[in-house]
Protein backbone atom coordinates (compact mmCIF):
# COMPACT_ATOMS: atom_id res chain seq x y z
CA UNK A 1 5.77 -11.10 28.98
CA UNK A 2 8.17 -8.89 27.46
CA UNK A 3 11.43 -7.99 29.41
CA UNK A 4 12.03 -4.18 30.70
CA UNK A 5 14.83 -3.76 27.11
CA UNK A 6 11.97 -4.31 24.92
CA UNK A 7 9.75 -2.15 27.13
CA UNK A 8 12.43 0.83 26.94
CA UNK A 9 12.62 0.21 23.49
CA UNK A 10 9.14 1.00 22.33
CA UNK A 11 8.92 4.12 25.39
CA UNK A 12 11.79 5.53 23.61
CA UNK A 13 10.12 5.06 19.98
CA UNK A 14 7.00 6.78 21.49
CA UNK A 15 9.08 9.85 23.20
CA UNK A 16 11.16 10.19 19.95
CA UNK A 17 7.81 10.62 17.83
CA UNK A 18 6.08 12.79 21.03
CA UNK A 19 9.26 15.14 20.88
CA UNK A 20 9.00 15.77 17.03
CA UNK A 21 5.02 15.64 16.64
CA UNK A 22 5.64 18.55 19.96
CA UNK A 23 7.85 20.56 17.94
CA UNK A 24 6.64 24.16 17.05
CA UNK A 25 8.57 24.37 13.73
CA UNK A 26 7.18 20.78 12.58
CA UNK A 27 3.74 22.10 13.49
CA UNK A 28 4.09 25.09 11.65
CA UNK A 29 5.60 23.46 8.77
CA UNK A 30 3.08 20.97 8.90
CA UNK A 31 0.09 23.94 9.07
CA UNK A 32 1.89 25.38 5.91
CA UNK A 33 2.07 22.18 3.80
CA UNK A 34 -1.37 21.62 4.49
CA UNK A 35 -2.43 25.24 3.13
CA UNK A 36 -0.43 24.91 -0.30
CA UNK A 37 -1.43 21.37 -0.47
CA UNK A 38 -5.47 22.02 -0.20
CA UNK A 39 -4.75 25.15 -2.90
CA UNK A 40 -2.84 23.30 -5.02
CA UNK A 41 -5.93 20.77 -4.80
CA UNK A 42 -8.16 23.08 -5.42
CA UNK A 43 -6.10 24.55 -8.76
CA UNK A 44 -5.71 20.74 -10.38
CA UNK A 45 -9.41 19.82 -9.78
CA UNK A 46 -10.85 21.07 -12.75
CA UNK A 47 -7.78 18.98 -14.73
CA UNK A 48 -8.40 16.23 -12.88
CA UNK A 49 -12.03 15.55 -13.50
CA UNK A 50 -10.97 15.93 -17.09
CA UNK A 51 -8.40 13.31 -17.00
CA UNK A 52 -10.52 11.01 -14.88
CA UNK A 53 -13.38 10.95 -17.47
CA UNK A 54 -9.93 10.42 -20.55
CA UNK A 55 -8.57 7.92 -18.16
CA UNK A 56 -11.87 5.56 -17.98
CA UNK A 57 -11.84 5.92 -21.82
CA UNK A 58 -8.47 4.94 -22.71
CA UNK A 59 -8.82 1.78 -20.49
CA UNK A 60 -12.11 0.52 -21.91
CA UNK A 61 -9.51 0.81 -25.67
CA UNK A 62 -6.52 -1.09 -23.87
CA UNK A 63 -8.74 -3.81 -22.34
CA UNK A 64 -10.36 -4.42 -25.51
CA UNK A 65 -7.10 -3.90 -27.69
CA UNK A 66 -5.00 -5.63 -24.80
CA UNK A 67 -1.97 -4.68 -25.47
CA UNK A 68 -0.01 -1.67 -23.58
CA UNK A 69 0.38 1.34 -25.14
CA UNK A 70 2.13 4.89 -25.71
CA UNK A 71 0.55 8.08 -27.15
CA UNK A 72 1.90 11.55 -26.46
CA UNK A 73 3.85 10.92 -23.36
CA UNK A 74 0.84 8.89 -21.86
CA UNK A 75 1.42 5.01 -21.17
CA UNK A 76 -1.01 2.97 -20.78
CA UNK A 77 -0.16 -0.39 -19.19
CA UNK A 78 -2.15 -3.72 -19.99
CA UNK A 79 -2.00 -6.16 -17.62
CA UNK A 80 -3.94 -9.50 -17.87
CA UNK A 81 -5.56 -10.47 -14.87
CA UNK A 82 -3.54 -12.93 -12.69
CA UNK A 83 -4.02 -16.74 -12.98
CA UNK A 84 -4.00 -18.88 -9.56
CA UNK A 85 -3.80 -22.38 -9.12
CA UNK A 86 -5.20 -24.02 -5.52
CA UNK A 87 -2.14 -26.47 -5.61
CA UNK A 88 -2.73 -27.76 -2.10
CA UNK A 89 -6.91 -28.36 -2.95
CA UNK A 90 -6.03 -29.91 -5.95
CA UNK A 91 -3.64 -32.32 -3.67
CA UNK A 92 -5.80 -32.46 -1.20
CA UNK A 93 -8.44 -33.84 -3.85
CA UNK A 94 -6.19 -35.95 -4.87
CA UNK A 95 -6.19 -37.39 -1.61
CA UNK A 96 -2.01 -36.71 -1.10
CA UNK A 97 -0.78 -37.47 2.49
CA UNK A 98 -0.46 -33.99 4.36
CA UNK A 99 2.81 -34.69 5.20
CA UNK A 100 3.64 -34.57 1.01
CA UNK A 101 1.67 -31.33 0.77
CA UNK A 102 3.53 -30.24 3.86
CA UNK A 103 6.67 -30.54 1.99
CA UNK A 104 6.10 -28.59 -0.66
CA UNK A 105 4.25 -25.90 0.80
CA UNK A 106 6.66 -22.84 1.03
CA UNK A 107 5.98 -19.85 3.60
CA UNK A 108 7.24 -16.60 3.00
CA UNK A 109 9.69 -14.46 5.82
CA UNK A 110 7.90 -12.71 8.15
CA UNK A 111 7.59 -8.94 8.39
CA UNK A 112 7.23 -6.09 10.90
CA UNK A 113 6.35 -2.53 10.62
CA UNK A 114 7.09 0.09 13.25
CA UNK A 115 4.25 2.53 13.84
CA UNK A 116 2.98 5.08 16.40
CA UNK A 117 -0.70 4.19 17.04
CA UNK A 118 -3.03 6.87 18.48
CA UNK A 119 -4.85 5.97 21.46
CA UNK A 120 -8.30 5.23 19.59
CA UNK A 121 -6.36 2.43 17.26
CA UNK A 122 -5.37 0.73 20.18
């Protein structure tokens, strides 16, 4: 299905991540991150259970008060919950010709992402 181009495309995606993943200085970077980041865990835990149980507080205020607001540095953000409309039931209830709903039905641009799957995702 797809020609021998595309084919050497993704292979040479694939290689290009192999070669770095392969690469004793990423690993050992890597290895390192991985240490400071699990002791750096370990030193904002107690903090964080603290500002968890601060955090549930404030927003139970804000979504009663519901407006946003600022307090020693510390923003808290109200939104109010989004509002949808069913456009194309309510046409379709109506009993509008699909060609009319059709018309005004807008689709958005497609996307792609790029990403190396390991052999278990496939």
């Amino acid at each position: 299905m797809w020609n021998s181009k595309v084919s050497q495309m993704f292979e040479g995606y694939r290689q290009a991540y192999d070669s770095m993943e392969a690469d004793p200085a990423i690993k050992r970077a890597r290895q390192a991150i991985e240490q400071y980041q699990a002791s750096l865990e370990k030193l904002k835990a107690p903090y964080r259970e603290k500002m968890a149980e601060t955090e549930a507080e404030i927003v139970e205020v804000i979504l009663v008060q519901r407006e946003s607001l600022t307090l020693h540095g510390v923003y808290a953000r109200y939104a109010r919950g989004r509002v949808s409309r069913s456009w194309k039931s309510i046409a379709t209830d109506m009993q509008a010709p699909q060609e009319l709903i059709d018309e005004h039905t807008k689709v958005g641009k497609p996307s792609v992402s790029v990403k190396v799957v390991m052999e278990d995702e496939t």
